[in-house]
Protein backbone atom coordinates (compact mmCIF):
# COMPACT_ATOMS: atom_id res chain seq x y z
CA UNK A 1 -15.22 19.67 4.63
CA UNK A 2 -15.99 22.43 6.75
CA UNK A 3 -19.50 21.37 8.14
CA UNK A 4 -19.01 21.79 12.23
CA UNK A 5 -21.70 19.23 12.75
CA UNK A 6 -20.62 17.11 10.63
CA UNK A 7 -20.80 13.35 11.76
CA UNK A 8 -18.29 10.74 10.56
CA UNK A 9 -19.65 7.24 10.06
CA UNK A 10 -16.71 4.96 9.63
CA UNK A 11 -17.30 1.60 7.83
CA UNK A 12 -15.50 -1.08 5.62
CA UNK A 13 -16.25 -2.42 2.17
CA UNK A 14 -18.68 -4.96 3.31
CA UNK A 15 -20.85 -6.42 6.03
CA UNK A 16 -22.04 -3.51 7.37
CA UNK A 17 -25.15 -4.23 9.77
CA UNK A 18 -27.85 -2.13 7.96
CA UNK A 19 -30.07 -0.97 10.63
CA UNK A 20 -27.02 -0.23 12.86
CA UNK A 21 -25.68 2.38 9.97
CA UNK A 22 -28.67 3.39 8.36
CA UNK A 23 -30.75 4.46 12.15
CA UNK A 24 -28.38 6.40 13.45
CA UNK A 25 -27.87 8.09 10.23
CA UNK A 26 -31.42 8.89 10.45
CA UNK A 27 -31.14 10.38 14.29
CA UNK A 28 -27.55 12.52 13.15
CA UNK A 29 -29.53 14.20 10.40
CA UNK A 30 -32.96 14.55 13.01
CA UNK A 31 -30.11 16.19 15.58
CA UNK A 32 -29.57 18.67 12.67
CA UNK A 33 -25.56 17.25 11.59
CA UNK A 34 -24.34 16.52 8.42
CA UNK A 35 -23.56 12.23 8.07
CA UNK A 36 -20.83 11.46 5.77
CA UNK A 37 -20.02 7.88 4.62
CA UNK A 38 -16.11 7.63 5.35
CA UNK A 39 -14.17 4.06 4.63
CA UNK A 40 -10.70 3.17 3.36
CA UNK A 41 -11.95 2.51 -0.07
CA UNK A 42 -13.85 4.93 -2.76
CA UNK A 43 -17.16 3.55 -3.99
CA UNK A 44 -20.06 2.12 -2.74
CA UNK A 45 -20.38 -0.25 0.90
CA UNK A 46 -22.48 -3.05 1.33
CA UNK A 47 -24.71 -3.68 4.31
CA UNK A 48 -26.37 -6.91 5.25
CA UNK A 49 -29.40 -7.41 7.59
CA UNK A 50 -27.82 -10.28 9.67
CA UNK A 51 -26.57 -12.32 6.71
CA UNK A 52 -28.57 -10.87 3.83
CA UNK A 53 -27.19 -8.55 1.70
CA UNK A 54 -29.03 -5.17 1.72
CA UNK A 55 -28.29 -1.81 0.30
CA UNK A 56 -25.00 -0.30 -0.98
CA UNK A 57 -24.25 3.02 -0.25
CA UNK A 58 -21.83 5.58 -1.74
CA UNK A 59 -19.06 6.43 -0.18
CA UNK A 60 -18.22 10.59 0.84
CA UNK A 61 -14.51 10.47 1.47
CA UNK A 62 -11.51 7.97 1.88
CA UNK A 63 -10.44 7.33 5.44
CA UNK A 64 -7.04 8.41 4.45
CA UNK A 65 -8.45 11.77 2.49
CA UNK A 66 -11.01 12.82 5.37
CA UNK A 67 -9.86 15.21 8.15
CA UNK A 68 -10.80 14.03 11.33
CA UNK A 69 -10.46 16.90 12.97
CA UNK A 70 -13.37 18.42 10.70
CA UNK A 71 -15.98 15.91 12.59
CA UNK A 72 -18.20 16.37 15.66
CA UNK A 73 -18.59 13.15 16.13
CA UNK A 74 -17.50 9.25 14.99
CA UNK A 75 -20.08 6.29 14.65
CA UNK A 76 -18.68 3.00 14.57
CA UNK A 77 -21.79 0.53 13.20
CA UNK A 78 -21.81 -2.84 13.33
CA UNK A 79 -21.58 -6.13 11.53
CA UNK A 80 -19.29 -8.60 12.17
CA UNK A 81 -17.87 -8.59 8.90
CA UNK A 82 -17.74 -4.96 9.06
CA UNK A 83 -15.86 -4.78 12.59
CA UNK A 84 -13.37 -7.84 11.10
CA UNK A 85 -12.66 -5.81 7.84
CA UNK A 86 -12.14 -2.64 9.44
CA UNK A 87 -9.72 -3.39 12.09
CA UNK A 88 -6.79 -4.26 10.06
CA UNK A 89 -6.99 -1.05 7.65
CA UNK A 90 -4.20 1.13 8.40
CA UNK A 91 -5.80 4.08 6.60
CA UNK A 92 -8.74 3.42 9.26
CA UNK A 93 -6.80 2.83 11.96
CA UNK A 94 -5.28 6.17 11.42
CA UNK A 95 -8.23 8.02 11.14
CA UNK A 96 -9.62 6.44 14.49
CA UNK A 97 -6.55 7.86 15.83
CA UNK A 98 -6.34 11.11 14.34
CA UNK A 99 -10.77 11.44 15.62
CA UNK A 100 -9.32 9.93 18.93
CA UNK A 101 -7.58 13.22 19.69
CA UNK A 102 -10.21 15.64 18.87
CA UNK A 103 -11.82 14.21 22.22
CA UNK A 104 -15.03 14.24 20.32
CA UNK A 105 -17.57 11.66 21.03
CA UNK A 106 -16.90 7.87 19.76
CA UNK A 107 -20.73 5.84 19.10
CA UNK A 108 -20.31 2.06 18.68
CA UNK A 109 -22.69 -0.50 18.95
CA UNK A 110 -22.41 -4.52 18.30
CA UNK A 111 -19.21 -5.63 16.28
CA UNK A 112 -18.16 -1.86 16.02
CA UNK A 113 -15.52 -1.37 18.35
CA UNK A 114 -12.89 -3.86 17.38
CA UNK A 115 -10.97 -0.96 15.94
CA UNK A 116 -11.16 0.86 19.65
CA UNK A 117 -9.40 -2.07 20.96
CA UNK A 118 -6.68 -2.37 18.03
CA UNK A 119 -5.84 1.02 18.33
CA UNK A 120 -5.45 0.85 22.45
CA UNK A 121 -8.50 3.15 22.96
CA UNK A 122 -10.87 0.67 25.64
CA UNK A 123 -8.35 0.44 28.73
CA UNK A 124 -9.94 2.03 31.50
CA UNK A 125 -13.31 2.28 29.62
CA UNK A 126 -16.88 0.77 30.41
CA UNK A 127 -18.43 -0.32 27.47
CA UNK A 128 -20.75 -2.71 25.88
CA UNK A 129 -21.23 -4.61 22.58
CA UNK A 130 -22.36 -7.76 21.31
CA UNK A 131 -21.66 -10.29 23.73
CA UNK A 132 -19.13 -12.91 22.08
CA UNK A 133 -16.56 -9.45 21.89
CA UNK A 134 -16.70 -9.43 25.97
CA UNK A 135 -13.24 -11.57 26.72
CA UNK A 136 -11.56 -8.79 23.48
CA UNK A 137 -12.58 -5.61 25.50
CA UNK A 138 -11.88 -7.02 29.15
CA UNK A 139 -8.58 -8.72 27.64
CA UNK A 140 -7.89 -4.60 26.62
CA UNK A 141 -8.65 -3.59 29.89
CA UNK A 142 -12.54 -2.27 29.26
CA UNK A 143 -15.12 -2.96 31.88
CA UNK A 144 -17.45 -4.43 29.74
CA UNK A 145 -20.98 -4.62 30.89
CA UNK A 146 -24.00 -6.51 29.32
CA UNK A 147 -26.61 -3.61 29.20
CA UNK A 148 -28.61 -1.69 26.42
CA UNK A 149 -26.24 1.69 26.78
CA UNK A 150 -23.32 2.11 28.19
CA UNK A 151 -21.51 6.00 28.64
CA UNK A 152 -18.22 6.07 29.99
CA UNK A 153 -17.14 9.65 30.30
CA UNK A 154 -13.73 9.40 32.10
CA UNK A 155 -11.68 9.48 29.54
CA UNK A 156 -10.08 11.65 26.66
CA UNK A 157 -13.06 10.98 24.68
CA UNK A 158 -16.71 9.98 24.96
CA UNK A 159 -17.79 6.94 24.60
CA UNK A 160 -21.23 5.30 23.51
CA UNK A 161 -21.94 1.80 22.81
CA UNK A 162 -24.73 -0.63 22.71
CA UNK A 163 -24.98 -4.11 22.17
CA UNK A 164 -27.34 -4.92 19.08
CA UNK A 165 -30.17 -3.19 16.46
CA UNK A 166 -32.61 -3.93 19.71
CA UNK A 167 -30.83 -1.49 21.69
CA UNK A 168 -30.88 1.48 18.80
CA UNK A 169 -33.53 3.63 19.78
CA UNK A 170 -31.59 4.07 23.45
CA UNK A 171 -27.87 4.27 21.10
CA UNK A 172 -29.68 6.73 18.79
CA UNK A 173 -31.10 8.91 21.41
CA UNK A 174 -27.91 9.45 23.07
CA UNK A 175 -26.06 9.82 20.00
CA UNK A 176 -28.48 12.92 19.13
CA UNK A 177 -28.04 13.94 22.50
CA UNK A 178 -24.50 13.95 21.80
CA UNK A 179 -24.70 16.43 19.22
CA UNK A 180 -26.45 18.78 20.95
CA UNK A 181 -23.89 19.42 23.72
């Protein structure tokens, strides 16, 4: 890859929450980083406003042929379908793991994060998301809060998250912000 801004936006096949992918997109390239499109499978994704589908998009790399030490950053979008899918992909699951210990910063908002808990990131975290994943991040041993942003800096990474596409301009901003550090 080589780009030292680049941004990885991990997703699955399908059920991607459109706005939740395609805003902070928007703010990564505004911040002046390179988005790539990174999912265990080659092609093109779907997203879905709520339960509509919406665009595809084309997919940059593989999960298992990106380097995830050649990212700034990771965004985790939403969807619940998304969040499902993408949880029990080994080839994401690894990459997760392999970004994890860059100590680069992790963005997830809504259904996003259900790979953070199955890959024992959360414990000790504060975080937020859609509200019906509360009892999966405190069961992980997150401090889960119901608020527009959350940062949690004390740990080996950090962490962003929001809740829903309300709460994007406030997830987007401090994505950017991110970036510039």
């Amino acid at each position: 890859m080589g780009d030292e801004l680049a941004v990885a936006f991990l997703v699955s096949r399908e059920g991607i929450e459109q706005a939740e992918l395609t805003e902070p997109w928007a703010a990564v390239e505004r911040a002046g980083a390179t988005p790539r499109l990174i999912s265990p499978e080659p092609g093109k994704v779907q997203a879905f406003k709520h339960l509509e589908p919406a665009d595809a998009f084309a997919v940059d790399e593989t999960a298992a042929e990106a380097d995830p030490a050649g990212f700034r950053a990771l965004v985790l979008p939403g969807g619940v379908a998304n969040g499902d899918l993408l949880r029990w992909q080994e080839p994401a699951r690894e990459f997760v793991r392999g970004f994890l210990a860059t100590g680069g910063p992790v963005a997830v908002i809504c259904h996003g994060g259900w790979i953070l808990i199955d890959v024992d990131a959360v414990s000790g975290r504060t975080v937020t998301s859609w509200p019906s994943m509360a009892v999966d991040y405190r069961n992980a041993g997150a401090d889960w809060t119901d608020q527009e942003l959350a940062v949690c800096t004390n740990g080996m990474f950090p962490l962003i998250s929001s809740r829903k596409p309300d709460d994007l301009p406030a997830f987007c901003a401090q994505l950017a912000d991110s970036l510039r550090r």
